[in-house]
Protein backbone atom coordinates (compact mmCIF):
# COMPACT_ATOMS: atom_id res chain seq x y z
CA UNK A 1 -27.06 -17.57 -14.81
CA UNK A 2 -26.34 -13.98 -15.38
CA UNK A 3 -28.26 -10.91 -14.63
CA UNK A 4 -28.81 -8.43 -17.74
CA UNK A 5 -26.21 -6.05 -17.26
CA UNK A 6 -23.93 -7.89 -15.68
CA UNK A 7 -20.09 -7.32 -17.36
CA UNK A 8 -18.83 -10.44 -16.01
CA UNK A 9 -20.76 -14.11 -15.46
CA UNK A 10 -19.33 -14.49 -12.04
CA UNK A 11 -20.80 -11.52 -10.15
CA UNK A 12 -24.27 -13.24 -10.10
CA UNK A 13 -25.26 -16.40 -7.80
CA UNK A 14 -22.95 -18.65 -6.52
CA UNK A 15 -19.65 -18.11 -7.51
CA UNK A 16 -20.20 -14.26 -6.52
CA UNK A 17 -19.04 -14.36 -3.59
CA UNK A 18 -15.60 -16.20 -4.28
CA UNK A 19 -15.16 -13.11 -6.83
CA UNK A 20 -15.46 -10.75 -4.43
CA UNK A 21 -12.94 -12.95 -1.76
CA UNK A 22 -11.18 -13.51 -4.53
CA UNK A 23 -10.64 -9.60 -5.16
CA UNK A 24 -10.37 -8.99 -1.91
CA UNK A 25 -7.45 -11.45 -1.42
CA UNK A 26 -5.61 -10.18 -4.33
CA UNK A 27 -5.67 -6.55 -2.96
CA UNK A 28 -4.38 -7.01 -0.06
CA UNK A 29 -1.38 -8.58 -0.66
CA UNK A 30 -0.64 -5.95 -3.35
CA UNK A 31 -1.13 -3.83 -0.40
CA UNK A 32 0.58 -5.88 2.20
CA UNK A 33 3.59 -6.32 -0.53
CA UNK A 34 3.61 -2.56 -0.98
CA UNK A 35 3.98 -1.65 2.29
CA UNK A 36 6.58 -3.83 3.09
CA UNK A 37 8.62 -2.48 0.21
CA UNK A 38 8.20 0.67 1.99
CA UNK A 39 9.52 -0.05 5.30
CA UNK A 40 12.52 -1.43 4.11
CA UNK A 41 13.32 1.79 2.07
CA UNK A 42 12.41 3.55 5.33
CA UNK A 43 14.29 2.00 7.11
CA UNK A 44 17.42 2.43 4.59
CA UNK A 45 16.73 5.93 4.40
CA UNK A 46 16.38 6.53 8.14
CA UNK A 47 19.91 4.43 8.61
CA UNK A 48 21.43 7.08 5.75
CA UNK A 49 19.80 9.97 7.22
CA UNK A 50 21.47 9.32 10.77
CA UNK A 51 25.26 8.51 9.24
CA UNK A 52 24.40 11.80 7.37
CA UNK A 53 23.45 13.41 10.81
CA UNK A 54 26.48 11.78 12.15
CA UNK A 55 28.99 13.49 9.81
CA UNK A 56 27.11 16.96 9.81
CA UNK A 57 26.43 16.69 6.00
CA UNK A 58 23.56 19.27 5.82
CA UNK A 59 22.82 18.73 2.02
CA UNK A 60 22.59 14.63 2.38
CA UNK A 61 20.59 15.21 6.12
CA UNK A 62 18.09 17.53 3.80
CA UNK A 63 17.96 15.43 0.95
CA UNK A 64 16.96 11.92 3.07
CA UNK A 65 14.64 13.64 5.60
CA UNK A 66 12.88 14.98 2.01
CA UNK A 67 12.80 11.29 1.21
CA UNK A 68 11.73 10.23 4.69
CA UNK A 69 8.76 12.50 4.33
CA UNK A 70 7.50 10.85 0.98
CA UNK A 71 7.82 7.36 3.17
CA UNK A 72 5.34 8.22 5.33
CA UNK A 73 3.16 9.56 3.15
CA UNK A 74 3.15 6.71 1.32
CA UNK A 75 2.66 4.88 4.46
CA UNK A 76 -0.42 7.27 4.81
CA UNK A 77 -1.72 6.07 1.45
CA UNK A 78 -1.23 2.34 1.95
CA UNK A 79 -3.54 2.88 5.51
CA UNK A 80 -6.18 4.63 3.37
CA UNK A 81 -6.41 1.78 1.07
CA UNK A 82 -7.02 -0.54 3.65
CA UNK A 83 -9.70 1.56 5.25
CA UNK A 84 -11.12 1.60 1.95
CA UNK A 85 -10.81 -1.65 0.99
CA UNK A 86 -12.82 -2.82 4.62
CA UNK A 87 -15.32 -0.07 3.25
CA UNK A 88 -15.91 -1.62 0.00
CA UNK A 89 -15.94 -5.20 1.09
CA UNK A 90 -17.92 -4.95 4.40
């Protein structure tokens, strides 16, 4: 049964709410998978950053603490998504 309206068959009666797991599942482990992708660049860049510390190259130290900065905003991002996703599905 489908409500009028309704773009897809399954957000109506009893397979609704294995749609919504469903998308909720899915979500998170794009967001888990991202995340993890992003601490192991992190934690690349960090290692470059220090052996650029280490041999006083100014221009590399500069260039990965840049990049280190766009890590953790991206770690910002992925924590917003997860507050939003418990938002959307609570």
């Amino acid at each position: 049964m489908t409500v009028s309206g309704s773009l897809r068959s399954f957000d109506v009666g009893i397979f609704a709410e294995a749609t919504r797991n469903v998308d909720l599942f899915s979500s998170n482990i794009y967001l888990t998978q991202m995340l993890s992708a992003s601490l192991a660049q992190h934690k690349r860049i960090q290692r470059e950053y220090d052996e650029a510390i280490a041999r006083e190259d100014k221009l590399m130290a500069a260039s990965k603490e840049t990049e280190l900065k766009m890590m953790e905003g991206q770690f910002h991002m992925a924590s917003a998504m997860f507050d939003l996703w418990d938002e959307v599905y609570s």
